[in-house]
Protein backbone atom coordinates (compact mmCIF):
# COMPACT_ATOMS: atom_id res chain seq x y z
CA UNK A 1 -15.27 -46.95 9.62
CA UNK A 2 -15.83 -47.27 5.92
CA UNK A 3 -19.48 -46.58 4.94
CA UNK A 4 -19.60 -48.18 1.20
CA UNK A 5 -22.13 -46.70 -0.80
CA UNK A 6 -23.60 -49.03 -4.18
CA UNK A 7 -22.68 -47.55 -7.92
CA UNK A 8 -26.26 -47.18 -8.43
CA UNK A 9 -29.21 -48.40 -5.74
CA UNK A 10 -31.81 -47.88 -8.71
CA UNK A 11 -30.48 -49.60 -11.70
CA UNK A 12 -34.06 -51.62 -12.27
CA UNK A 13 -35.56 -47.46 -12.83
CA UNK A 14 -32.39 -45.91 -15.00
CA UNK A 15 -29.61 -47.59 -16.61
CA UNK A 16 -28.13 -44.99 -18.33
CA UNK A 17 -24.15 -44.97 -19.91
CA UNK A 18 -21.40 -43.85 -18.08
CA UNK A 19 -18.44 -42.17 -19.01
CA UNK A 20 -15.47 -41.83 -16.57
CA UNK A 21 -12.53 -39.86 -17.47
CA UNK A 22 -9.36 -39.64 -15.76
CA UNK A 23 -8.23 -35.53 -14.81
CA UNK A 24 -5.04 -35.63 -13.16
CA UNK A 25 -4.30 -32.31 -12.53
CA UNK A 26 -6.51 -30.96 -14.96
CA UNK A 27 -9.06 -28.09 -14.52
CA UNK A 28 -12.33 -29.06 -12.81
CA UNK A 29 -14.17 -28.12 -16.46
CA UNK A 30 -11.87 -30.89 -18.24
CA UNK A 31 -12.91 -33.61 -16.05
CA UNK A 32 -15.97 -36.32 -17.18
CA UNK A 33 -19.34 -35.93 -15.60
CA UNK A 34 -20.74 -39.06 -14.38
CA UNK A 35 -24.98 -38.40 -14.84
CA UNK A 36 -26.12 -40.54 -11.26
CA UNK A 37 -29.76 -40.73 -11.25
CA UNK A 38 -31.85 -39.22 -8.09
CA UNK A 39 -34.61 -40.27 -6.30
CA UNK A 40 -33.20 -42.95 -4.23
CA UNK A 41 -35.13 -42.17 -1.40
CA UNK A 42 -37.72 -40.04 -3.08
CA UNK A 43 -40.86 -40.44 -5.30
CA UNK A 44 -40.46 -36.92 -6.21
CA UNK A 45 -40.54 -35.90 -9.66
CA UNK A 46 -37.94 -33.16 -8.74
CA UNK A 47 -35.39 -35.42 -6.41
CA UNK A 48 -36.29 -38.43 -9.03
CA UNK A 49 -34.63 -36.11 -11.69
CA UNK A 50 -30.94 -36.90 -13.06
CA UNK A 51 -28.43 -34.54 -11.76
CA UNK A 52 -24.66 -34.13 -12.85
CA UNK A 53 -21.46 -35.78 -10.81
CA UNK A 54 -17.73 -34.76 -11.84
CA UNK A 55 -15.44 -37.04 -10.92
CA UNK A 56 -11.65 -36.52 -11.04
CA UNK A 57 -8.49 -36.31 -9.04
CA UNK A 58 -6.87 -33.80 -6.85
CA UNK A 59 -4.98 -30.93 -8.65
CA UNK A 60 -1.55 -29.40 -8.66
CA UNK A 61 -1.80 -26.13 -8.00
CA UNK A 62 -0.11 -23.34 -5.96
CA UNK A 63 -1.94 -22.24 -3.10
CA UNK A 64 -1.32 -19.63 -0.46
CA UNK A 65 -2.51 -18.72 2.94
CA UNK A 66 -4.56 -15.71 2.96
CA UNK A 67 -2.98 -13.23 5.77
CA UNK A 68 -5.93 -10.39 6.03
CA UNK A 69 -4.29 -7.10 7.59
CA UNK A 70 -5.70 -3.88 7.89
CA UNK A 71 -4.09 -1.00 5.45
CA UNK A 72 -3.53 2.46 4.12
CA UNK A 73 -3.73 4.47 0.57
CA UNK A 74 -0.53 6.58 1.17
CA UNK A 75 1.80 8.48 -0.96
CA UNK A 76 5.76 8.44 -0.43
CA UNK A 77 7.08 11.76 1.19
CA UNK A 78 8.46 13.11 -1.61
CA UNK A 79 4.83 13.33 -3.11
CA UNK A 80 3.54 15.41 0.34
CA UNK A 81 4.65 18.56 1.03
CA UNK A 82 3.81 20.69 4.17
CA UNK A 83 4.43 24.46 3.64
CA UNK A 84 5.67 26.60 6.62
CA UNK A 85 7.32 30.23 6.76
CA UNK A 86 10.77 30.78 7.36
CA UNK A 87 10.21 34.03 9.41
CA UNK A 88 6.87 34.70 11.42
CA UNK A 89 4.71 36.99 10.00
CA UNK A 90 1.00 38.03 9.74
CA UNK A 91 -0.94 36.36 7.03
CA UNK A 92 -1.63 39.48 4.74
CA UNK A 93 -3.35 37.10 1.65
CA UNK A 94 -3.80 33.92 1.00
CA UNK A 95 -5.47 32.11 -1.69
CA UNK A 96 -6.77 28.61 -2.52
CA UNK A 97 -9.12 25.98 -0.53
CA UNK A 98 -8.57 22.05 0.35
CA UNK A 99 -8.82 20.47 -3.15
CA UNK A 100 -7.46 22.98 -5.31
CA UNK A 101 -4.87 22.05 -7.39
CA UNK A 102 -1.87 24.29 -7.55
CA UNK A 103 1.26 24.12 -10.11
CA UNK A 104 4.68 24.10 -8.66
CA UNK A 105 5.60 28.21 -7.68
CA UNK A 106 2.31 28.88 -7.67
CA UNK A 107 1.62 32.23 -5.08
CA UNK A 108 -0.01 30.45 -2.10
CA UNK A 109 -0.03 33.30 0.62
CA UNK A 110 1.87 36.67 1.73
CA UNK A 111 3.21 37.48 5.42
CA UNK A 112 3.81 40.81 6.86
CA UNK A 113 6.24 41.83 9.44
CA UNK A 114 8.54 44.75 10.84
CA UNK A 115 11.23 42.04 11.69
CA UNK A 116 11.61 41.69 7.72
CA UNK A 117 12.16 45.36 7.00
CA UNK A 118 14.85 45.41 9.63
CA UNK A 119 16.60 42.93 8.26
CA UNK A 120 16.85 44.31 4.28
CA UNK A 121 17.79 47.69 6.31
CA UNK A 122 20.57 46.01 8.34
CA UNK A 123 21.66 44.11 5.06
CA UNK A 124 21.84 47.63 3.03
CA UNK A 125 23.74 49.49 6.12
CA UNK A 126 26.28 46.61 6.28
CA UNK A 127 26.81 46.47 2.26
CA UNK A 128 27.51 50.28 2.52
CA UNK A 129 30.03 50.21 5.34
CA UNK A 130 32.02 47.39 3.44
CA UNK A 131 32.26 49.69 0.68
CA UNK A 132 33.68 51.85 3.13
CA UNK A 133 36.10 49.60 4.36
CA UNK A 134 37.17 48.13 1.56
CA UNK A 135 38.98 52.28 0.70
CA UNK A 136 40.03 52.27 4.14
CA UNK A 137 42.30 48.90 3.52
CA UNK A 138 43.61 50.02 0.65
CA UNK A 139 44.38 53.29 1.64
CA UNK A 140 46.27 51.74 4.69
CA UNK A 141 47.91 49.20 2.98
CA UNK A 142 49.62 51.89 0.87
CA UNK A 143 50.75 53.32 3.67
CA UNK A 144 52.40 50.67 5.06
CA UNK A 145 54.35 49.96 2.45
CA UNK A 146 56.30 53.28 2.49
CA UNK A 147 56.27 52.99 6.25
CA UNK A 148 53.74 56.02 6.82
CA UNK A 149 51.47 54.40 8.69
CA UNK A 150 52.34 51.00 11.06
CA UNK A 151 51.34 47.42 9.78
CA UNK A 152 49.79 46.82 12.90
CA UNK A 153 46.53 49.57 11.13
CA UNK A 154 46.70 47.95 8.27
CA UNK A 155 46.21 44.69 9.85
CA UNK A 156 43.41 45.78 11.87
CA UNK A 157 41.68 47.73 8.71
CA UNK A 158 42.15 44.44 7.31
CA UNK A 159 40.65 42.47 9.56
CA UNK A 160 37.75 44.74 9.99
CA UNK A 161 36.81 44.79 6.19
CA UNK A 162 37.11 40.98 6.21
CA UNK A 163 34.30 40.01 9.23
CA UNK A 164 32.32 43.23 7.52
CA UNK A 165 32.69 41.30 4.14
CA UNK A 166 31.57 37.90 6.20
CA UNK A 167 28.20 40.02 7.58
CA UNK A 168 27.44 40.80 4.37
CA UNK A 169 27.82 37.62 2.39
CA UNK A 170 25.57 36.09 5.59
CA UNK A 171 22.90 38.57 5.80
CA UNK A 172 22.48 38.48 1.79
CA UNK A 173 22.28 34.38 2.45
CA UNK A 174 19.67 34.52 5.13
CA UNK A 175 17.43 36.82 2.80
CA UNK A 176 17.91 34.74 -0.21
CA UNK A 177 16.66 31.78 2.63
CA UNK A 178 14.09 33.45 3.43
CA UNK A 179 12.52 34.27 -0.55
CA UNK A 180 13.17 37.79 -0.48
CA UNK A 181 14.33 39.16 -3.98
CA UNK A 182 18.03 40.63 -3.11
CA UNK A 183 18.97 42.02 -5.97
CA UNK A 184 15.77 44.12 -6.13
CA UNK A 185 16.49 45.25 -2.65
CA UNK A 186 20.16 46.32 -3.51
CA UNK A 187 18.48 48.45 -6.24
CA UNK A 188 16.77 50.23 -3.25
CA UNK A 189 13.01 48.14 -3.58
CA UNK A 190 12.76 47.40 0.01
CA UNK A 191 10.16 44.64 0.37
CA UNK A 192 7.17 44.48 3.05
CA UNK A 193 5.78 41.40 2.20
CA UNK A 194 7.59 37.90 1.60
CA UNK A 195 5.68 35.88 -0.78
CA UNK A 196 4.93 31.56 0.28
CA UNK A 197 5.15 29.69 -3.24
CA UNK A 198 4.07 25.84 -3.97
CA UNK A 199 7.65 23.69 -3.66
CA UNK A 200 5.38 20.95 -5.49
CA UNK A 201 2.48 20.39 -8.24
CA UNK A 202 -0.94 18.71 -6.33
CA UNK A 203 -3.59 19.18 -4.75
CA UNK A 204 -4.07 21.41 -1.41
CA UNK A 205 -4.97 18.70 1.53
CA UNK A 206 -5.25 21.67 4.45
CA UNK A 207 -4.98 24.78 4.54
CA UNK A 208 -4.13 26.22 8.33
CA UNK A 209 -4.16 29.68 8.13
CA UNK A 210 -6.70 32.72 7.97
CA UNK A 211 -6.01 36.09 7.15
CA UNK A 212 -4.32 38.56 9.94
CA UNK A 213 -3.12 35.59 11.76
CA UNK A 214 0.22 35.11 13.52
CA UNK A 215 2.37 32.07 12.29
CA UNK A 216 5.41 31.11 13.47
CA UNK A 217 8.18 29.26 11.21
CA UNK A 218 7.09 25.69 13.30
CA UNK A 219 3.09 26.70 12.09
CA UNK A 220 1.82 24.56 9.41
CA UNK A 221 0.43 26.98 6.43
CA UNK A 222 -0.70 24.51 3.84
CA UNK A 223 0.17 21.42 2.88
CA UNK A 224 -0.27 19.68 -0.64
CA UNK A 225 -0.07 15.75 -2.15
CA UNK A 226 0.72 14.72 -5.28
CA UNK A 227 -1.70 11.90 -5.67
CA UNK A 228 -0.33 11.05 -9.04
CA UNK A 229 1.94 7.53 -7.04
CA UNK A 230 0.06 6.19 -4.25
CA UNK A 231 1.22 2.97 -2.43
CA UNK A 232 -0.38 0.65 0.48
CA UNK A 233 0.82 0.54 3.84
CA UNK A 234 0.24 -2.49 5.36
CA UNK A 235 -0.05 -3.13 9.24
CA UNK A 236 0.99 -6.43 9.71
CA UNK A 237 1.71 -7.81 13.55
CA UNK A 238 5.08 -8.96 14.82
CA UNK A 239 4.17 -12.66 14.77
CA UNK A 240 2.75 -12.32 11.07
CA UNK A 241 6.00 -10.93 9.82
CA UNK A 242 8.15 -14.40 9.36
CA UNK A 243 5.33 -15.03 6.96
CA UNK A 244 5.78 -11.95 4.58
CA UNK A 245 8.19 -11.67 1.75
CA UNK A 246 9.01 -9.55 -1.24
CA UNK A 247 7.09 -10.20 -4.53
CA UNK A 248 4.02 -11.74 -2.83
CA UNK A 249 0.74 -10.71 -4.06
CA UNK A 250 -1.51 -8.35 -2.11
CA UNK A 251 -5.49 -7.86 -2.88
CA UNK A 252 -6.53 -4.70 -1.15
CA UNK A 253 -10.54 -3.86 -1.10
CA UNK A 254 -11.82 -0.90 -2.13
CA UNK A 255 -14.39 0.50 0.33
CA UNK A 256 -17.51 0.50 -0.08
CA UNK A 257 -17.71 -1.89 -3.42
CA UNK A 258 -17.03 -5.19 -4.57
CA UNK A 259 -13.93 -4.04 -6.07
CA UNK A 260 -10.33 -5.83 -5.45
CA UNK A 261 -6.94 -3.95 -5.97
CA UNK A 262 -3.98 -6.03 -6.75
CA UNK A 263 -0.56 -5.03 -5.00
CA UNK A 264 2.80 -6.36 -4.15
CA UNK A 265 5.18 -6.36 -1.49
CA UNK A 266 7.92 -3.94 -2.47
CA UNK A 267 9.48 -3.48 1.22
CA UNK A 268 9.21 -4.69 4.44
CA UNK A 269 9.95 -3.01 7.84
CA UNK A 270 12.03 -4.38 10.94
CA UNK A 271 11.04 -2.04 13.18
CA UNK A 272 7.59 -2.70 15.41
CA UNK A 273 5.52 -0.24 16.44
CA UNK A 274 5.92 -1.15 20.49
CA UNK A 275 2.16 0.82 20.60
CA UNK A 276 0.57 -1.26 18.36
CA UNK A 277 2.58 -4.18 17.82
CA UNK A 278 2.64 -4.21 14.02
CA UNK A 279 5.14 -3.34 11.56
CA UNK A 280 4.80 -1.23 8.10
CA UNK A 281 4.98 -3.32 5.43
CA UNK A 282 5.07 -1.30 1.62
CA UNK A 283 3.57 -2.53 -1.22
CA UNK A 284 3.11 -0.92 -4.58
CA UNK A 285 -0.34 -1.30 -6.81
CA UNK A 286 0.26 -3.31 -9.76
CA UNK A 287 -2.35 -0.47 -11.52
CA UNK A 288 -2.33 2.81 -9.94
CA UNK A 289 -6.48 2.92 -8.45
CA UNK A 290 -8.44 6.67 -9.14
CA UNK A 291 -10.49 7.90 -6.60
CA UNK A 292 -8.80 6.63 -3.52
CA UNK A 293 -7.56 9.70 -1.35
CA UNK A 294 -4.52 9.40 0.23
CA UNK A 295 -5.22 8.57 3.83
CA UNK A 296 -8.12 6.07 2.94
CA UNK A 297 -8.50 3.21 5.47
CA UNK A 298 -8.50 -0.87 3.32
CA UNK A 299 -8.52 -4.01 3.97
CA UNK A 300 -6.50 -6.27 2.41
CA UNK A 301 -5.16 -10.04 1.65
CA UNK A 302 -1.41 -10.76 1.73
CA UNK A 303 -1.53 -14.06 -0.21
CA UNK A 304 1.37 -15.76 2.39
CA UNK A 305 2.98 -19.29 2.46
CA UNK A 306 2.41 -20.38 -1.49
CA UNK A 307 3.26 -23.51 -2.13
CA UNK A 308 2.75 -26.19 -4.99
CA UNK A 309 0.21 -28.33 -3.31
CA UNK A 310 -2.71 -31.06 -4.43
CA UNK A 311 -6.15 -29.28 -4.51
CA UNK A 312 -9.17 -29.95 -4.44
CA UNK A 313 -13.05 -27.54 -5.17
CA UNK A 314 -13.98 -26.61 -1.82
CA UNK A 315 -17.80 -27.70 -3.32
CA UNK A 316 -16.14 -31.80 -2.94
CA UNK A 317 -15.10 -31.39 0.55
CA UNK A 318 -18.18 -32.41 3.31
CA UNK A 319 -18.14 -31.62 6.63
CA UNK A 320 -20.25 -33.43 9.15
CA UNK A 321 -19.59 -32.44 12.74
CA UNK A 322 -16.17 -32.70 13.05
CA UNK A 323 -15.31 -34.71 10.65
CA UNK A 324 -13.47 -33.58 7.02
CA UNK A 325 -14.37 -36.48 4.34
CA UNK A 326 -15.04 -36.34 0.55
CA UNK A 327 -16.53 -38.98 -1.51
CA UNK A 328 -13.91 -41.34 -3.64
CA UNK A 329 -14.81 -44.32 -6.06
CA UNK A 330 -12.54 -47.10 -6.18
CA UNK A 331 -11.44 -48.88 -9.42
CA UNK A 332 -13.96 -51.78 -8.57
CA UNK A 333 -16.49 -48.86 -8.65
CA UNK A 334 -17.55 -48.91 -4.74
CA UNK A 335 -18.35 -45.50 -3.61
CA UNK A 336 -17.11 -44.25 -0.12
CA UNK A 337 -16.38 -41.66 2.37
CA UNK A 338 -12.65 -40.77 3.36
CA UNK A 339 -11.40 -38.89 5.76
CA UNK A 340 -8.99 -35.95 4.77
CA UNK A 341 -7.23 -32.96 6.32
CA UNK A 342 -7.37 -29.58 4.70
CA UNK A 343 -4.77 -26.42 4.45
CA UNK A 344 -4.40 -23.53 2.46
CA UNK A 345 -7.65 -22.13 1.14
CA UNK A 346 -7.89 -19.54 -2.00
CA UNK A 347 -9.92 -19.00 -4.59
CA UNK A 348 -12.30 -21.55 -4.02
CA UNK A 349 -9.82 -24.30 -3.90
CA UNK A 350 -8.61 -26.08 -0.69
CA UNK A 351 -5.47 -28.17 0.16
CA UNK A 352 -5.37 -32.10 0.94
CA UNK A 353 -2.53 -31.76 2.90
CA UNK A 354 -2.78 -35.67 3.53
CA UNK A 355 -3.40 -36.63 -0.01
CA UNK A 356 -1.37 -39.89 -1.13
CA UNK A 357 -1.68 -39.92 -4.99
CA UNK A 358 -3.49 -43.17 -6.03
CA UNK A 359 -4.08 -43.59 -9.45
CA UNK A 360 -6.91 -46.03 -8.80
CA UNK A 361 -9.30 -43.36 -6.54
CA UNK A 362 -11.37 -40.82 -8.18
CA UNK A 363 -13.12 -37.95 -6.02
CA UNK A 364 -16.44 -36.64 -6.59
CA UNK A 365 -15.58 -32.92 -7.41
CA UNK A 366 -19.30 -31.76 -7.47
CA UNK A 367 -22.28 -32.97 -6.11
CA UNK A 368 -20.76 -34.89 -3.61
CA UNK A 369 -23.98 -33.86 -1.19
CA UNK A 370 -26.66 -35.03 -3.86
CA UNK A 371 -24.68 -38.20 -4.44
CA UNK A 372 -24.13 -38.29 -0.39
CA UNK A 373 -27.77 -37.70 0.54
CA UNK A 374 -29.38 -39.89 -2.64
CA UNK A 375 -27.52 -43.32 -2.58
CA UNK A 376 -26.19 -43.98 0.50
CA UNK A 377 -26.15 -47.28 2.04
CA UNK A 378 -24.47 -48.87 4.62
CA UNK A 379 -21.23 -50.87 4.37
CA UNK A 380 -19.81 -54.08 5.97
CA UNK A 381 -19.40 -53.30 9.35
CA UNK A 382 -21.51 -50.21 9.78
């Protein structure tokens, strides 16, 4: 039912000029303000007091649906490193704490072990013997050519100097794997230490070692980001993910303070976590943020489902139980409630999904609930 509320109820106490002017699809601060004086109910010198109306009409704007998901400050893994021996060892030195930052081949630690001396031994013994074998071939294979000696030796001295020649070139490969200097060690310099070096320039998140311990080349020794790219990982659920697409805009909050980073949605995941039920969804900051650790728990707003829709100021839309209604003035200037229904919200703007444009309504943008609670009076039938 229509409750029709009068222009004015108190035009004997204020008669005062109005000026109407049509805002289709303008912004809120172009449209005409329609001074409707208070007091209707009131004696008052504070509710009899002339307060401001806008009128205008619904908006064209885009509007999204807010999708709030909980996410993560990461970096990509080619910006976190995690440092391990290739051989165990005992930790002889180490240097650096969590938050240092260390340059790329920077000395991080130095292991100890017997297994390491073995192996340059074993490396030297083998080098020497192919130098032996190597004469031996020749010698042989001049020999077989003035049939002094069978081919079958040759063949074997052959074969010999060839899987000697293999050892070699494998053992000289392992301690080049391993960071042991071989030519130094051909010169004679037999190593007892193999020095860990940074692979990367950042900052040291853990260090997992202590000096005189035991590690074992699956033992973490330290491991160090490179904060300078960090990206958001978003955990969005299975049922969400129909809703999320490329290029949309993400606002992630900073903890702890009113402050809003912008994002957006760079790649999106089709595997789902079966544990959780969510899916990683990777979005890149629009302005890389300082002072967020990699790691760092946010939450954020996927702005989802934008559309070009009419809008209204959620400050004209009334609620009174559960009914949805704003105040509209027709061209005759009669004043009433209609019911609406709303959809996307954002930014302080709401959707009239049900909105038929009608060039002859205007809607009362702000204060609707002075204008509600000052002049209202019942209507035919009410």
């Amino acid at each position: 039912m229509i409750r029709i509320i009068h222009r004015f109820v108190l035009s004997g106490l204020l008669m005062a000029p109005v000026l109407f002017t049509a805002c289709g699809g303008g912004d809120p601060a172009d449209m005409a303000t329609a001074s409707v004086p208070s007091g209707a109910h009131s004696d008052s010198a504070e509710e009899s007091s002339a307060v401001d109306v806008v009128w205008g009409r619904p908006m064209r704007m885009k509007l999204s649906a807010p999708l709030r998901v909980t996410a993560s400050v990461e970096v990509p893994p080619q910006s976190l490193a995690s440092v391990h021996s290739p051989v165990a060892g005992y930790v002889q030195t180490l240097r650096y704490l969590p938050g240092d930052y260390v340059r790329k081949g920077a000395l991080l630690c130095t292991l100890t072990h017997p297994e390491l001396v073995r192996l340059q031994r074993e490396y030297l013994e083998t080098r020497a013997r192919l130098q032996f074998l190597e004469g031996e071939r020749a010698r042989k294979e001049q020999l077989a050519a003035v049939d002094a000696a069978s081919q079958r030796a040759f063949e074997q001295a052959a074969a010999e100097y060839e899987a000697t020649q293999a050892r070699v070139q494998g053992l000289r490969t392992e301690l080049q794997l391993i960071g042991l200097p071989v030519g130094k060690i051909e010169e004679g310099a037999l190593q007892t230490a193999l020095a860990i070096h940074a692979p990367v320039s950042g900052y040291v998140a853990e260090v997992a070692i202590n000096r005189g311990k035991l590690v074992q080349p699956e033992d973490l020794l330290y491991e160090i980001v490179d904060d300078r790219h960090v990206h958001l990982e978003l955990q969005v659920f299975a049922k969400d993910l129909p809703r999320i697409r490329k290029g949309q805009r993400v606002w992630a909050f900073r903890p702890g303070t009113a402050d809003t980073l912008a994002a957006e949605v760079h790649l999106i995941s089709h595997k789902v976590d079966p544990g959780r039920g969510t899916a990683l969804v990777h979005a890149h900051f629009e302005k890389e943020p300082v002072g967020i650790a990699p790691g760092t728990v946010v939450q954020a707003l996927v702005l989802a489902d934008e559309a070009e829709v009419w809008a209204l100021p959620e400050e004209a839309v009334l609620q009174q139980g559960r009914k949805t209604f704003v105040l509209v003035r027709a061209a005759d200037g009669h004043i009433y409630e209609k019911e609406i229904r709303l959809g996307r919200r954002q930014d302080g703007y709401v959707e009239w999904s049900d909105y038929v444009p009608d060039e002859g309504l205007e809607v009362a943008l702000k204060g609707a609930w002075y204008l509600k609670g000052s002049t209202m009076d019942a209507g035919p039938g009410d």
